[in-house]
N, C-alpha and C. Protein backbone atom coordinates (compact mmCIF):
# COMPACT_ATOMS: atom_id res chain seq x y z
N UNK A 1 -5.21 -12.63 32.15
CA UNK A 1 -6.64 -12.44 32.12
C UNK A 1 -7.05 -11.98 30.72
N UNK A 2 -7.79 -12.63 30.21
CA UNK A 2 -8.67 -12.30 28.81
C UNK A 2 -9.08 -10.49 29.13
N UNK A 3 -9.09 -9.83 28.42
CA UNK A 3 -10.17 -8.62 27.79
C UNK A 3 -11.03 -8.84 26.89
N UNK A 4 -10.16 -8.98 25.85
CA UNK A 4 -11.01 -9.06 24.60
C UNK A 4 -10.71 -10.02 23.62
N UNK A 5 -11.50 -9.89 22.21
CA UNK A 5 -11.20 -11.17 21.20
C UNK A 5 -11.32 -9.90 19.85
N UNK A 6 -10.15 -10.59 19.32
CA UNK A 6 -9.98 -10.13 17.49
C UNK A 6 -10.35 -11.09 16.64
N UNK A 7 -11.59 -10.69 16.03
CA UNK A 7 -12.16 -11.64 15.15
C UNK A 7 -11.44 -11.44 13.88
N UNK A 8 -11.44 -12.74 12.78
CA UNK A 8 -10.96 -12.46 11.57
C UNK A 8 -11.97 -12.67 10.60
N UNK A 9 -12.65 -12.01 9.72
CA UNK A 9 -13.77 -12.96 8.64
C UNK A 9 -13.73 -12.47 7.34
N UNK A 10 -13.48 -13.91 6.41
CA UNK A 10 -13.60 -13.93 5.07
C UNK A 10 -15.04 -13.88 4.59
N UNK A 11 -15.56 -13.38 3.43
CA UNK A 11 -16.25 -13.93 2.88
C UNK A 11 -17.59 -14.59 4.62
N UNK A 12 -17.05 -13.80 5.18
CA UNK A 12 -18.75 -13.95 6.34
C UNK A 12 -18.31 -15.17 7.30
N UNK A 13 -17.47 -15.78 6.75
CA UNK A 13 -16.67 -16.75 7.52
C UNK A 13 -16.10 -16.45 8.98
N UNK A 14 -15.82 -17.25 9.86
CA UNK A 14 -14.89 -16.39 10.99
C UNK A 14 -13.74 -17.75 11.04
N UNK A 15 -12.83 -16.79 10.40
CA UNK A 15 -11.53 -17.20 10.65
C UNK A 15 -10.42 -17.99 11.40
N UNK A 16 -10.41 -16.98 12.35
CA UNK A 16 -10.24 -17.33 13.87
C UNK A 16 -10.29 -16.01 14.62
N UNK A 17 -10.54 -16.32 15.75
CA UNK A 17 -10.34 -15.54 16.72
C UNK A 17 -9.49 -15.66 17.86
N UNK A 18 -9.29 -14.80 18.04
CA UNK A 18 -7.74 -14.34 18.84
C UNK A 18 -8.06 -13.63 20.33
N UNK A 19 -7.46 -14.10 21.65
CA UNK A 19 -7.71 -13.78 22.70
C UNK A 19 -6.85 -12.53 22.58
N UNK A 20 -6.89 -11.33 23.49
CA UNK A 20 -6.05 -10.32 23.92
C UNK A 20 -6.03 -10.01 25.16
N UNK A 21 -4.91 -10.57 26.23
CA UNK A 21 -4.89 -10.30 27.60
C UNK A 21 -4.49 -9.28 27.52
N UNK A 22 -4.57 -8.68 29.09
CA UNK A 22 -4.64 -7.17 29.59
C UNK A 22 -2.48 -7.19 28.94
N UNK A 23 -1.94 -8.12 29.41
CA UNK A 23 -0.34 -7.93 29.20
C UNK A 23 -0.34 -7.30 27.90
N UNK A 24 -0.66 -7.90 27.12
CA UNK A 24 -0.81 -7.37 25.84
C UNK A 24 -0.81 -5.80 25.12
N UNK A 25 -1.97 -5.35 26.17
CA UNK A 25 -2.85 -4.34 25.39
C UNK A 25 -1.81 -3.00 25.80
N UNK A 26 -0.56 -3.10 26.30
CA UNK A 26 0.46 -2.40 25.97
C UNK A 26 1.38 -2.20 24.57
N UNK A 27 1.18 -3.55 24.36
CA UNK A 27 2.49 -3.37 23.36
C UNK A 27 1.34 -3.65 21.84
N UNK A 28 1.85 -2.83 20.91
CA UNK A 28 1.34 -2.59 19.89
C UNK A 28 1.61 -3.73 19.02
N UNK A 29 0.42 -4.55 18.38
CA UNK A 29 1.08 -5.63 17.87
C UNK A 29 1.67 -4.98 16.35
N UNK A 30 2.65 -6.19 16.05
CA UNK A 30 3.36 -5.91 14.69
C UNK A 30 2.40 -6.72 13.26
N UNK A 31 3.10 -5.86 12.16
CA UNK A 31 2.50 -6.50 11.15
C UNK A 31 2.82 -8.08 11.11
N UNK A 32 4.18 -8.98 11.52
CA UNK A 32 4.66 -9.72 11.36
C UNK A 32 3.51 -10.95 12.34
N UNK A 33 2.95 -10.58 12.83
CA UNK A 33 2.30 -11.05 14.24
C UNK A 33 0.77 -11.67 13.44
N UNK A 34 0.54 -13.21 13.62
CA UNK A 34 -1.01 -13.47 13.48
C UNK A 34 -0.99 -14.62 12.23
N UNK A 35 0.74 -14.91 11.50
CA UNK A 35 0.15 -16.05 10.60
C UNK A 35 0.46 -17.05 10.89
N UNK A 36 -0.96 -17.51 11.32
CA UNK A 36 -1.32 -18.33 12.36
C UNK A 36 -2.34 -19.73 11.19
N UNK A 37 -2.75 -19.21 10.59
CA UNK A 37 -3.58 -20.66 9.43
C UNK A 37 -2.56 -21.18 8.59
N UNK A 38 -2.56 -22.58 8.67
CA UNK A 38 -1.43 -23.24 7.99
C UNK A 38 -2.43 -23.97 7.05
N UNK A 39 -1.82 -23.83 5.69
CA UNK A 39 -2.22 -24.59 4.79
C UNK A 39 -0.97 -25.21 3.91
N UNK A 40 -0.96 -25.98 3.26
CA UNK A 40 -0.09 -26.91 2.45
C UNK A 40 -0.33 -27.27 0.84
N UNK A 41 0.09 -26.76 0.19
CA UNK A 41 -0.31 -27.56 -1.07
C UNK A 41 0.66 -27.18 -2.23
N UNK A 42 0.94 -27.96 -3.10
CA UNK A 42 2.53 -27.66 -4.25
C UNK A 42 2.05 -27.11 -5.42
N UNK A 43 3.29 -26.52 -6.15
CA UNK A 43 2.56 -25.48 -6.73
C UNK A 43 3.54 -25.90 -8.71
N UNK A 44 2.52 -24.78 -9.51
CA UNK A 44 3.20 -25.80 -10.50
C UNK A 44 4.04 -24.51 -11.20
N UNK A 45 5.33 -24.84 -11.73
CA UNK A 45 5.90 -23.56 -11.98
C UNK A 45 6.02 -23.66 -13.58
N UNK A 46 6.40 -22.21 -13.91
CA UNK A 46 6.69 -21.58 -15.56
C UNK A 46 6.63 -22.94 -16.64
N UNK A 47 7.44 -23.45 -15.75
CA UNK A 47 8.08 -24.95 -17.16
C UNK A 47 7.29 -25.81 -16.72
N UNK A 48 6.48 -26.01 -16.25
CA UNK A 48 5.95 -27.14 -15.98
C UNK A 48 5.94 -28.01 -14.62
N UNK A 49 7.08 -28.03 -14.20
CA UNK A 49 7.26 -28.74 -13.23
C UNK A 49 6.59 -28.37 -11.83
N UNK A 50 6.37 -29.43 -10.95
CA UNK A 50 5.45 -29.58 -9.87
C UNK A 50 6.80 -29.27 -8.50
N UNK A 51 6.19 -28.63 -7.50
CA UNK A 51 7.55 -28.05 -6.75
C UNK A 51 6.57 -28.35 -5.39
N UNK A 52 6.97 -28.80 -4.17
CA UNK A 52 6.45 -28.49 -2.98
C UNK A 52 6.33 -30.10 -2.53
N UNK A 53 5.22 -29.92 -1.33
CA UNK A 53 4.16 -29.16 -1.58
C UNK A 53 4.91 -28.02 -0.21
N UNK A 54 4.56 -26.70 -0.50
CA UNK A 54 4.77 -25.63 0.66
C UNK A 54 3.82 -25.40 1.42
N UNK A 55 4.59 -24.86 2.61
CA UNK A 55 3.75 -24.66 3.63
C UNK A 55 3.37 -22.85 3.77
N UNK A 56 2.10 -22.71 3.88
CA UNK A 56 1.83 -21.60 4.09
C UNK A 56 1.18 -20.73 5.00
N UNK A 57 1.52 -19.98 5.67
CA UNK A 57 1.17 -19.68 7.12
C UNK A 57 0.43 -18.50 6.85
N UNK A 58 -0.96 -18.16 6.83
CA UNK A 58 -1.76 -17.18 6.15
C UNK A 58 -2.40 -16.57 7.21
N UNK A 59 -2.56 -14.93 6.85
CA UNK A 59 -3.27 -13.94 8.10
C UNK A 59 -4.29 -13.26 7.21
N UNK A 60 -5.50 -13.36 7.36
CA UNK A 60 -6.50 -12.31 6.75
C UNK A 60 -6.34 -11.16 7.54
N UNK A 61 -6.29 -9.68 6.51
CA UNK A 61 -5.54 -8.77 7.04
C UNK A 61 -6.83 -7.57 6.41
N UNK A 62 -8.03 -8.50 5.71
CA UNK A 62 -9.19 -7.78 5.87
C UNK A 62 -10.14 -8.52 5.34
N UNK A 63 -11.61 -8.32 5.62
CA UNK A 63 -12.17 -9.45 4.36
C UNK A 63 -12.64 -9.56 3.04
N UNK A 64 -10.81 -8.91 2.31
CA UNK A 64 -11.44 -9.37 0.62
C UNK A 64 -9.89 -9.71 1.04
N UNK A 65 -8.80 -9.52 1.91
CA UNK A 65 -7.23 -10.07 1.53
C UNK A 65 -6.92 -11.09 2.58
N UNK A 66 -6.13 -12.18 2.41
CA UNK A 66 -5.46 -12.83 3.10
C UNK A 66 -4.25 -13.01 2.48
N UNK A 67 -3.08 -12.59 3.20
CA UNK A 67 -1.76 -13.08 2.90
C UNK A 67 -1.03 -13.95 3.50
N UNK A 68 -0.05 -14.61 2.71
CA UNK A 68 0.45 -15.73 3.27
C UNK A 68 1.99 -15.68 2.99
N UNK A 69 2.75 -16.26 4.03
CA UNK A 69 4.31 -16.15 3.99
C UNK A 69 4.51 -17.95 3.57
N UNK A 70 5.43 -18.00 2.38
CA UNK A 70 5.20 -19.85 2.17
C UNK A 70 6.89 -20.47 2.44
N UNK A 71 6.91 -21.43 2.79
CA UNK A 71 8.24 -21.83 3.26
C UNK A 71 8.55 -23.30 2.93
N UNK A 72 9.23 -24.01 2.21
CA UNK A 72 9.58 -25.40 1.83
C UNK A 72 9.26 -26.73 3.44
N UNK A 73 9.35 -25.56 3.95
CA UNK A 73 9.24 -27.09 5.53
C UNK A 73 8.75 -25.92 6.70
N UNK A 74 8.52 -27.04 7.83
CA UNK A 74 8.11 -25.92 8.86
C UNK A 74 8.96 -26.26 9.90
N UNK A 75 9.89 -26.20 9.24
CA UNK A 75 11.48 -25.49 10.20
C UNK A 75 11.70 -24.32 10.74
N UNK A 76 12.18 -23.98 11.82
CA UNK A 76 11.57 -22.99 12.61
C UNK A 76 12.77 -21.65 11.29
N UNK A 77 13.92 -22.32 10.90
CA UNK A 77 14.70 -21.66 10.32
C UNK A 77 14.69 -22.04 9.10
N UNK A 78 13.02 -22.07 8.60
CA UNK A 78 12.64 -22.35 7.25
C UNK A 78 13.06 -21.00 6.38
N UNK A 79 13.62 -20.79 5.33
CA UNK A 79 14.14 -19.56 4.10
C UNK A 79 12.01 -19.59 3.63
N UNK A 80 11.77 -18.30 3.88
CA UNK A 80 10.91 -17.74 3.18
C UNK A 80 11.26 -17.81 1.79
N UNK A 81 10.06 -18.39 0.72
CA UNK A 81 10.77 -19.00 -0.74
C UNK A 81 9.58 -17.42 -1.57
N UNK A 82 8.25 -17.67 -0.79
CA UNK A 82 7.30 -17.13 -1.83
C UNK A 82 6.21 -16.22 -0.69
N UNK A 83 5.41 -15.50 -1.43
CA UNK A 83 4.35 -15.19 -0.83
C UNK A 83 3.24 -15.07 -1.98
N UNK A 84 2.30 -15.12 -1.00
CA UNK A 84 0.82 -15.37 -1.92
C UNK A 84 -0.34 -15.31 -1.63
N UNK A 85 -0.90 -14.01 -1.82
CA UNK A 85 -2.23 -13.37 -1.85
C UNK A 85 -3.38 -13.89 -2.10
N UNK A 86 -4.40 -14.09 -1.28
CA UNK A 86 -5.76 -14.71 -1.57
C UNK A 86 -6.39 -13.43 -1.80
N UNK A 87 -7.15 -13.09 -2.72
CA UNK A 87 -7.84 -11.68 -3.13
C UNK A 87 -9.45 -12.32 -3.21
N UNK A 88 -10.43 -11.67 -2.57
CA UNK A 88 -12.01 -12.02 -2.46
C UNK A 88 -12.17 -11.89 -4.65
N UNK A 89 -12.84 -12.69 -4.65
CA UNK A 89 -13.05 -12.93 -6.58
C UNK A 89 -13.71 -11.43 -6.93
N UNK A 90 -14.84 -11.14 -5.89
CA UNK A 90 -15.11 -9.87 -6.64
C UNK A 90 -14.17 -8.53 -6.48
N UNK A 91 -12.88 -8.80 -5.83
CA UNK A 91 -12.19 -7.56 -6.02
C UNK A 91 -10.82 -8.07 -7.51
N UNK A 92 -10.73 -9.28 -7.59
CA UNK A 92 -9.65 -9.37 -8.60
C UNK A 92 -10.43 -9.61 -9.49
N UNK A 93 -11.43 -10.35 -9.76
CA UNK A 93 -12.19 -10.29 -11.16
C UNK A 93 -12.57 -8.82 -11.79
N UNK A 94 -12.75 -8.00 -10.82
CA UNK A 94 -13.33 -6.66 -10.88
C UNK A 94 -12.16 -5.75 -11.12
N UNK A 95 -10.77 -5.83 -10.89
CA UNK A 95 -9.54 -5.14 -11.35
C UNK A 95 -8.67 -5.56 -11.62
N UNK A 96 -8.61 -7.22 -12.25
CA UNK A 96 -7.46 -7.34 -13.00
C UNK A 96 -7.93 -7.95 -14.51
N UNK A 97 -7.39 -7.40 -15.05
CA UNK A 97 -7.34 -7.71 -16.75
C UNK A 97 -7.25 -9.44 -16.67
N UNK A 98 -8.62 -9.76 -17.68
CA UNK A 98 -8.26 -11.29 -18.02
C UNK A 98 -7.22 -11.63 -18.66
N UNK A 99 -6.34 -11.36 -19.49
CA UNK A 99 -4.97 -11.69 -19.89
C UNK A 99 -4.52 -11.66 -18.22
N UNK A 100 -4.20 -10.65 -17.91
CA UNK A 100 -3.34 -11.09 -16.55
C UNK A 100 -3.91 -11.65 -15.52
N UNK A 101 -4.89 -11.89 -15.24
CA UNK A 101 -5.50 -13.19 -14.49
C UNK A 101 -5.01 -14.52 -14.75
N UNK A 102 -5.49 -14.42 -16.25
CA UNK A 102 -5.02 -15.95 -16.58
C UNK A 102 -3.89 -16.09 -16.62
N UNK A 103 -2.80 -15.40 -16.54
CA UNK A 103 -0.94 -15.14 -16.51
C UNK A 103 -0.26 -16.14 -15.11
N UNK A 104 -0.97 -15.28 -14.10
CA UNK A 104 -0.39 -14.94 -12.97
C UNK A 104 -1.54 -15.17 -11.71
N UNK A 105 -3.52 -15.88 -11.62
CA UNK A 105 -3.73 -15.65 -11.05
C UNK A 105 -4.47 -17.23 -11.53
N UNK A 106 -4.89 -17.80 -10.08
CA UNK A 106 -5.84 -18.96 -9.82
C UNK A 106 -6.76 -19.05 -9.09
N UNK A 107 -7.53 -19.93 -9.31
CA UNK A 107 -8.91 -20.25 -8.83
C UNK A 107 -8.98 -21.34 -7.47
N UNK A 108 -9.27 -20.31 -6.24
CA UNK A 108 -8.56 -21.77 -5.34
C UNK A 108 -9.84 -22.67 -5.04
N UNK A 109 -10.66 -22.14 -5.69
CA UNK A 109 -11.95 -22.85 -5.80
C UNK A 109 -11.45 -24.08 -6.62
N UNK A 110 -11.31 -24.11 -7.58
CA UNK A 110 -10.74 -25.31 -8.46
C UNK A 110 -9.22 -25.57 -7.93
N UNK A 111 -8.65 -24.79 -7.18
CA UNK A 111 -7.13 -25.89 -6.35
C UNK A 111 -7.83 -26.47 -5.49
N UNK A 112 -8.68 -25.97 -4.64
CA UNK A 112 -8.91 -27.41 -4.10
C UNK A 112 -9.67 -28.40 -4.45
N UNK A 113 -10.30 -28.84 -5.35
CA UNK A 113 -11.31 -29.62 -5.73
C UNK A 113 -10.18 -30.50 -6.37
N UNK A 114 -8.91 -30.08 -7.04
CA UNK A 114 -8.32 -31.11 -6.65
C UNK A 114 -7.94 -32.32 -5.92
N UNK A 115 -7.85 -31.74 -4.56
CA UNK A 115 -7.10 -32.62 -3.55
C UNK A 115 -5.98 -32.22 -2.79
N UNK A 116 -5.37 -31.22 -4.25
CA UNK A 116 -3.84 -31.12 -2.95
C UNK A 116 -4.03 -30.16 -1.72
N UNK A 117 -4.85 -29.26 -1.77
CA UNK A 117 -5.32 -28.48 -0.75
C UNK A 117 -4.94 -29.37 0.86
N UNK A 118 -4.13 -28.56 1.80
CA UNK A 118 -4.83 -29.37 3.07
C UNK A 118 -4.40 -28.01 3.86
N UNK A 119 -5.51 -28.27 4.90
CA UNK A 119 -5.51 -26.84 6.20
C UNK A 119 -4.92 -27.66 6.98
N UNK A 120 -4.18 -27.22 8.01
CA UNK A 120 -3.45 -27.80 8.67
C UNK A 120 -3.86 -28.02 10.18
N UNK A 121 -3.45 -28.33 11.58
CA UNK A 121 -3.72 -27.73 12.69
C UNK A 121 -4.78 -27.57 12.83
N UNK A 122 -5.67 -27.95 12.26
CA UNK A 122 -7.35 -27.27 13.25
C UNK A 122 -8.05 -28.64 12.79
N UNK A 123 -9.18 -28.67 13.29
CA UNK A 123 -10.21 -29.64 13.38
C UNK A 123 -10.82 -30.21 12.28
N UNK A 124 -10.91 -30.96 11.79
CA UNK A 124 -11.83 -31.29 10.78
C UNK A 124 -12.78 -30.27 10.25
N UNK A 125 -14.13 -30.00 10.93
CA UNK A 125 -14.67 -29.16 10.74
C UNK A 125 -14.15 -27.89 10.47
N UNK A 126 -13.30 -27.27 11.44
CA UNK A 126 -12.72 -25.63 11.04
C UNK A 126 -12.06 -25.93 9.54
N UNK A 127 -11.13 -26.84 9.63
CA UNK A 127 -10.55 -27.04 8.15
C UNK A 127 -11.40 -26.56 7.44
N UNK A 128 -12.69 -27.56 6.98
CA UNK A 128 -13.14 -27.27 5.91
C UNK A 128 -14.35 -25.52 5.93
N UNK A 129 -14.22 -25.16 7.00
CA UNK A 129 -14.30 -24.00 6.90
C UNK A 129 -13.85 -22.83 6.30
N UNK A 130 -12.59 -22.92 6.67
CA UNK A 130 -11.15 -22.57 6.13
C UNK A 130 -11.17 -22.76 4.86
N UNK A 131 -11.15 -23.64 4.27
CA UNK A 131 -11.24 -24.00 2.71
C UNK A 131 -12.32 -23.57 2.48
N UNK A 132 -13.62 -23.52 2.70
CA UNK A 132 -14.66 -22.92 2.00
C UNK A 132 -14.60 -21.35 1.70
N UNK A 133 -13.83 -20.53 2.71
CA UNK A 133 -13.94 -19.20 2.78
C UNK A 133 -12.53 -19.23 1.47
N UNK A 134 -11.65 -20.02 1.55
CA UNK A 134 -10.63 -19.87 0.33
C UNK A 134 -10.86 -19.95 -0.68
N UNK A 135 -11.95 -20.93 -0.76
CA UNK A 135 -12.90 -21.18 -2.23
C UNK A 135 -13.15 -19.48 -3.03
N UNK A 136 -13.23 -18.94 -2.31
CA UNK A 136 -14.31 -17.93 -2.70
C UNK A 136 -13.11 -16.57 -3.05
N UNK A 137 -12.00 -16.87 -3.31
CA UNK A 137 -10.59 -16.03 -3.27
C UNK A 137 -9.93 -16.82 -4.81
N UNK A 138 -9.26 -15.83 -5.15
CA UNK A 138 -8.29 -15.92 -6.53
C UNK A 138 -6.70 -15.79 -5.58
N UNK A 139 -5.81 -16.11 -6.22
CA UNK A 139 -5.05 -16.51 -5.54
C UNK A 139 -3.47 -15.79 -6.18
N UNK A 140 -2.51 -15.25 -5.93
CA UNK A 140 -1.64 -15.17 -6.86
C UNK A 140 -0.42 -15.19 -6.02
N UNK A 141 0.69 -15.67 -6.53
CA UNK A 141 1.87 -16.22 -5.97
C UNK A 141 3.38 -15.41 -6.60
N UNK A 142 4.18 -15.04 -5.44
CA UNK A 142 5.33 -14.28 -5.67
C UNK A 142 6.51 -15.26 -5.34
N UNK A 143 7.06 -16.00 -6.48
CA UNK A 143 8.63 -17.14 -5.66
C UNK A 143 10.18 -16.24 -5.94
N UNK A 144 10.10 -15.98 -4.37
CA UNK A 144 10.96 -15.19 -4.40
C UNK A 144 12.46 -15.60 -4.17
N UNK A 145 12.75 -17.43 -3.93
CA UNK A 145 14.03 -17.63 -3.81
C UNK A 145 13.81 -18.65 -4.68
N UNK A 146 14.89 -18.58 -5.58
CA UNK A 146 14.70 -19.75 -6.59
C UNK A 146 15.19 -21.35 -5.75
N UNK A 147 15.07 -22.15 -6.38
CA UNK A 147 15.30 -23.66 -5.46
C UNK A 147 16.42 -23.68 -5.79
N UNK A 148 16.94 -23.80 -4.51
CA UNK A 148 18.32 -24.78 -4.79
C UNK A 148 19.45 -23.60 -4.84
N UNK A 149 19.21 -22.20 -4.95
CA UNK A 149 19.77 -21.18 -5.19
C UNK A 149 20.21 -20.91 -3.08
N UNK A 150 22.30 -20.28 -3.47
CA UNK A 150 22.11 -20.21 -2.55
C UNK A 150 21.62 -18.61 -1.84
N UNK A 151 21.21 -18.00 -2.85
CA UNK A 151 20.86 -16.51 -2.54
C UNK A 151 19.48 -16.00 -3.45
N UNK A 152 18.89 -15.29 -3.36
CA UNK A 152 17.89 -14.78 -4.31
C UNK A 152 18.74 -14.29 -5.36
N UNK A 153 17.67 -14.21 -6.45
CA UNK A 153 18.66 -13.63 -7.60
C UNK A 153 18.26 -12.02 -8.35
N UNK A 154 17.21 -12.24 -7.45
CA UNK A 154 16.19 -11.17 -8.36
C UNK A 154 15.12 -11.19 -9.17
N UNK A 155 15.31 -12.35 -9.82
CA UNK A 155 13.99 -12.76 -10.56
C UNK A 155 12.40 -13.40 -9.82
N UNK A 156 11.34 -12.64 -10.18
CA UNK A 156 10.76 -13.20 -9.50
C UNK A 156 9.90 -14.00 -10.18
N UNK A 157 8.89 -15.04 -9.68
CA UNK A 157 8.59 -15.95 -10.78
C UNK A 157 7.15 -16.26 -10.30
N UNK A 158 6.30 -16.55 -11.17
CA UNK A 158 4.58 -16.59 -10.44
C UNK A 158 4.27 -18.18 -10.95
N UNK A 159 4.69 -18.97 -9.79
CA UNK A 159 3.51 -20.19 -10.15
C UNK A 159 2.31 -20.48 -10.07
N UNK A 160 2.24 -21.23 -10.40
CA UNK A 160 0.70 -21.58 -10.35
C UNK A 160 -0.12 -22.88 -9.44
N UNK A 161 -0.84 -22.73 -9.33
CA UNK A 161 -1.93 -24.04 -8.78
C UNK A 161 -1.91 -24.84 -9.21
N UNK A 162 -1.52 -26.23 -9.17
CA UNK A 162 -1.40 -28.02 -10.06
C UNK A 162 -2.89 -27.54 -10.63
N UNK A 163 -3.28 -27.79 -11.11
CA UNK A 163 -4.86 -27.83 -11.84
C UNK A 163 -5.35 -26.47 -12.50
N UNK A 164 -4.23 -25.88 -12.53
CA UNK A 164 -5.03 -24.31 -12.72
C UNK A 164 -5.52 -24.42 -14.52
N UNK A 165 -6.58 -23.47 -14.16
CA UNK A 165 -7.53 -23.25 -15.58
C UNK A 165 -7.53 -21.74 -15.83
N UNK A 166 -7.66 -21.65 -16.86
CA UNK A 166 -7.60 -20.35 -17.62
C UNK A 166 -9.19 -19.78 -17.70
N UNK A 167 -9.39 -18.57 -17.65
CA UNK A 167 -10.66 -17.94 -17.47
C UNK A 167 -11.17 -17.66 -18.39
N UNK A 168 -12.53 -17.32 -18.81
CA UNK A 168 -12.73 -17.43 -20.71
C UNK A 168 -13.46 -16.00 -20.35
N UNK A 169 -14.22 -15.50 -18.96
CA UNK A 169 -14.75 -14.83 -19.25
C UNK A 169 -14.78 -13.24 -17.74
């Protein structure tokens, strides 16, 4: 039996929403619990080269953050490679240094106007919902298993968005 609903909203957007049956409302959910928006798109690393495209399974966890766990396939025993933060523009424009913006951070407003962008699983319409509320987010990426490596190494490495542009201001 339904109780209640957990709304999620970006940027005024609604996300999704989430049923909570009475079974539920015992057990305390976990942080691990809710990444549930799948998006897809490849990413471009240090040297140049184009890697993916990965899959990324993203939970807004308030509305200026959404995080995302990213994985080479959606194998149920996919190796977690990266993770990567959607930050609302007026909280990373507003506290991160333009040198390190332009380093380490992108515009997913301009990743998707690309193309490679795709939401996964939901409707046409929600998709581009989904993408509109992403529009409005800076984006920054943690690759935490190198390719092809059969262990992490330690190094961690920040790619970037195929199209990414540098900020002038």
């Amino acid at each position: 039996m339904v109780k209640g609903f957990v709304k999620f909203t970006v940027g005024g957007v609604l996300l999704f929403s989430t049923a909570v049956s009475q079974a539920q409302e015992g057990k305390k959910p976990s942080p691990a619990e809710g990444f549930t928006l799948h998006v897809m798109a490849p990413h471009k690393f240090e040297n140049g080269t184009v890697h993916g495209p990965y899959h990324h399974y993203c939970k807004p966890i308030n509305p200026e953050i959404i995080q995302c766990l990213l994985f080479e396939s959606t194998d149920q025993n996919a190796l977690l490679t990266d993770v990567e933060y959607f930050v609302s523009k007026s909280v990373s424009r507003a506290h991160v240094p333009l040198k390190t913006w332009n380093k380490f951070y992108h515009d997913h407003e301009v990743e998707i106007a690309t193309g490679r962008v795709q939401v996964l699983d939901l409707p046409e319409d929600k998709a581009k919902e989904i993408a509109a509320a992403a529009a409005k987010t800076d984006g920054i990426i943690f690759h935490l298993w190198p390719d092809g490596a059969k262990a992490p190494n330690g190094v961690v490495g920040h790619p970037q968005s195929v199209g990414h542009k540098h900020r002038k201001e």
